[in-house]
Structures are given as C-alpha cells and as structure tokens.
Protein backbone atom coordinates (compact mmCIF):
# COMPACT_ATOMS: atom_id res chain seq x y z
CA UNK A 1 -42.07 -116.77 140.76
CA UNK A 2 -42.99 -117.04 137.40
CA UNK A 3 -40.97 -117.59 134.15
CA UNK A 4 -40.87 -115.21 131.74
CA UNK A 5 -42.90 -116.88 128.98
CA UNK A 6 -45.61 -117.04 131.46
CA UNK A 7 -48.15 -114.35 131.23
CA UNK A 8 -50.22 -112.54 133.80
CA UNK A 9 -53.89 -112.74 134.35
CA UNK A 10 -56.02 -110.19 132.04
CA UNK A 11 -56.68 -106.93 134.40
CA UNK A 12 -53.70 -108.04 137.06
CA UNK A 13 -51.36 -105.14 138.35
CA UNK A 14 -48.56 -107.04 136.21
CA UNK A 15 -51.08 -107.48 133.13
CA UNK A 16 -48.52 -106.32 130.12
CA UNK A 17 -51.12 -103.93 129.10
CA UNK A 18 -50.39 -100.09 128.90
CA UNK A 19 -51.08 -99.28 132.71
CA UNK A 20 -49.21 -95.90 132.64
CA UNK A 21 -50.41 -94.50 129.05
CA UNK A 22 -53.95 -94.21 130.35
CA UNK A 23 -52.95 -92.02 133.53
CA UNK A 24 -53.60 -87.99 133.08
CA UNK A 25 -50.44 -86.48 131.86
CA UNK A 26 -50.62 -84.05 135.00
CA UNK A 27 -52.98 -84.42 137.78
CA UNK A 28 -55.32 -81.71 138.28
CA UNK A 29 -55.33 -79.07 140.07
CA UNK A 30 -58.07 -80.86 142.42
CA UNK A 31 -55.96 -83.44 142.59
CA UNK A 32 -52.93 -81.91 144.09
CA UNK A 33 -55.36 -80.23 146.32
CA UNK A 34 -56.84 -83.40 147.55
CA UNK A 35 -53.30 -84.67 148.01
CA UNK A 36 -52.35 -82.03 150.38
CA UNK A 37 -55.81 -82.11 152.59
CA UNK A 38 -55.14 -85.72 152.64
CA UNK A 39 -51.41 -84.88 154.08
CA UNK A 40 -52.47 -82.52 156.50
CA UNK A 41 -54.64 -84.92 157.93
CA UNK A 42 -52.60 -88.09 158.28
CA UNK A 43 -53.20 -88.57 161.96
CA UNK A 44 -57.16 -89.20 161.03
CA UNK A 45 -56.47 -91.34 158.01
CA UNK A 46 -54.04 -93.70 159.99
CA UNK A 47 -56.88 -93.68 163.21
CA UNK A 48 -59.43 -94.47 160.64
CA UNK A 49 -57.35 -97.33 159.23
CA UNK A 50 -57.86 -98.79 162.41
CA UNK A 51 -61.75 -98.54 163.22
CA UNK A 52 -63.57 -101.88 162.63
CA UNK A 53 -67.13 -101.13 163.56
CA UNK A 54 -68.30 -98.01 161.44
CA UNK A 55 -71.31 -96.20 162.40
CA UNK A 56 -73.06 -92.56 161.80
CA UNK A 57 -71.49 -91.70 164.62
CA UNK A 58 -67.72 -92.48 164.25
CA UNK A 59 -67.93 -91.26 160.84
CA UNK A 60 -69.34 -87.66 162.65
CA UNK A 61 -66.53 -87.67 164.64
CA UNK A 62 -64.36 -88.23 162.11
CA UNK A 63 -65.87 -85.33 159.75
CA UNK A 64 -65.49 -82.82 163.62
CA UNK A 65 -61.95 -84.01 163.54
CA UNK A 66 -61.24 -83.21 160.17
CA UNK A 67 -63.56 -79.59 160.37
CA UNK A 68 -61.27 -78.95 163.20
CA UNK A 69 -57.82 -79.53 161.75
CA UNK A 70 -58.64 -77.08 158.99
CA UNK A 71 -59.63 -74.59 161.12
CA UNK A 72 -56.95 -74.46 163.09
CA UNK A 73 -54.71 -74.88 160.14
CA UNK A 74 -56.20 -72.21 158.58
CA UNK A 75 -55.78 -70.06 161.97
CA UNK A 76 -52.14 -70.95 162.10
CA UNK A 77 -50.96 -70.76 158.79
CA UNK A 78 -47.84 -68.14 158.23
CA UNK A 79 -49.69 -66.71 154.87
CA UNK A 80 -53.38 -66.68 155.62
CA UNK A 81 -54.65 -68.18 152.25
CA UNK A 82 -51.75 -70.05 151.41
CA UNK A 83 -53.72 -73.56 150.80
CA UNK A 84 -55.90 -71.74 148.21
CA UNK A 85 -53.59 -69.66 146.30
CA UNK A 86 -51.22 -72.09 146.18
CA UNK A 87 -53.80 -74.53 144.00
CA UNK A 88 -54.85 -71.72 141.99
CA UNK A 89 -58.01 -71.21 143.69
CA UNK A 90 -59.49 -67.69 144.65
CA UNK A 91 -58.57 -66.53 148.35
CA UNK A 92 -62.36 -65.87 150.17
CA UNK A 93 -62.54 -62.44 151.44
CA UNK A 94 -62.92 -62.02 154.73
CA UNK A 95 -66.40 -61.77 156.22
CA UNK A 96 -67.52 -58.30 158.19
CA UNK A 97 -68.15 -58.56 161.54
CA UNK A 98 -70.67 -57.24 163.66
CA UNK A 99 -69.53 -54.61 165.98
CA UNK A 100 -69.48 -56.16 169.48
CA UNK A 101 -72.02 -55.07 171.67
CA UNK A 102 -71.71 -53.74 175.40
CA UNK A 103 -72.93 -55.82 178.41
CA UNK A 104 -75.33 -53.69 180.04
C-alpha cells in the first residue's frame, strides 16, 4: 500500500491526472446503442471470454450466433422496432413480399 506522499506512475489508473474531465459529458447515442446490443448478447461475450484458439472459423460462428440472436430478438420483441426508436434511430419499413406462388 502506498503512503500518501507517494505518487503514482505517469499514465497509471491512479495517475492524479484529470481521468474523468476528458470523458464525453453524455455518451452518444451509438454508444448507448452499442451498450444494449452488447447486453442482449451476454451469453456470446461470456463464451467468447473463454475461447483460446481463435480462427476464421470460430469467429464465423460467433458473427451466426450473434445474426441469430437479433433476429429472433427482433421477431420477439413486444413493440416491433423498439431497439431503433428507442436510440433515436429511424424504424425500417417493412419490405413487400412476393405473393406466394401455387404448387402445381
């Protein structure tokens, strides 16, 4: 433990410098989108925490996974929309269809 007329290295987390000054006032709306992706898909994070031996194809997996999640998030969700209208972001309209066509 250190004394308190001891200082801390230059650029260490307990440096005396103004850490908190240069932080945005408000994070972004990107940001607080990020933040709730990265939420909603806390079961991949903490699987990925684990993997030692990356490759192309664990990280493919991983990007299925996520793909996935959102889709069925998005499939599920109470207010379709929610996710981008709550961030501030335009809600897609929905695509046309083709009309389904008869076996014959």
């Amino acid at each position: 433990m250190r004394s308190g007329t001891e200082r801390a290295a230059p650029g260490s987390p307990s440096d005396p410098g103004p850490t908190l000054s240069l932080m945005a006032k408000r994070p972004s709306r990107i940001d607080l989108l990020e933040l709730d992706i990265d939420l909603r898909l806390t079961d991949l994070w903490r699987e990925a925490a684990d993997v030692q031996d990356w490759s192309l194809d664990v990280v493919a997996a991983f990007m299925r996974a996520a793909y996935g999640k959102g889709y069925c998030d998005a499939l599920t969700e109470e207010l379709p929309g929610s996710l981008c209208e709550d961030h501030g972001y335009r809600i897609p309209p929905r695509r046309k269809t083709a009309p389904l066509r008869r076996a014959a």
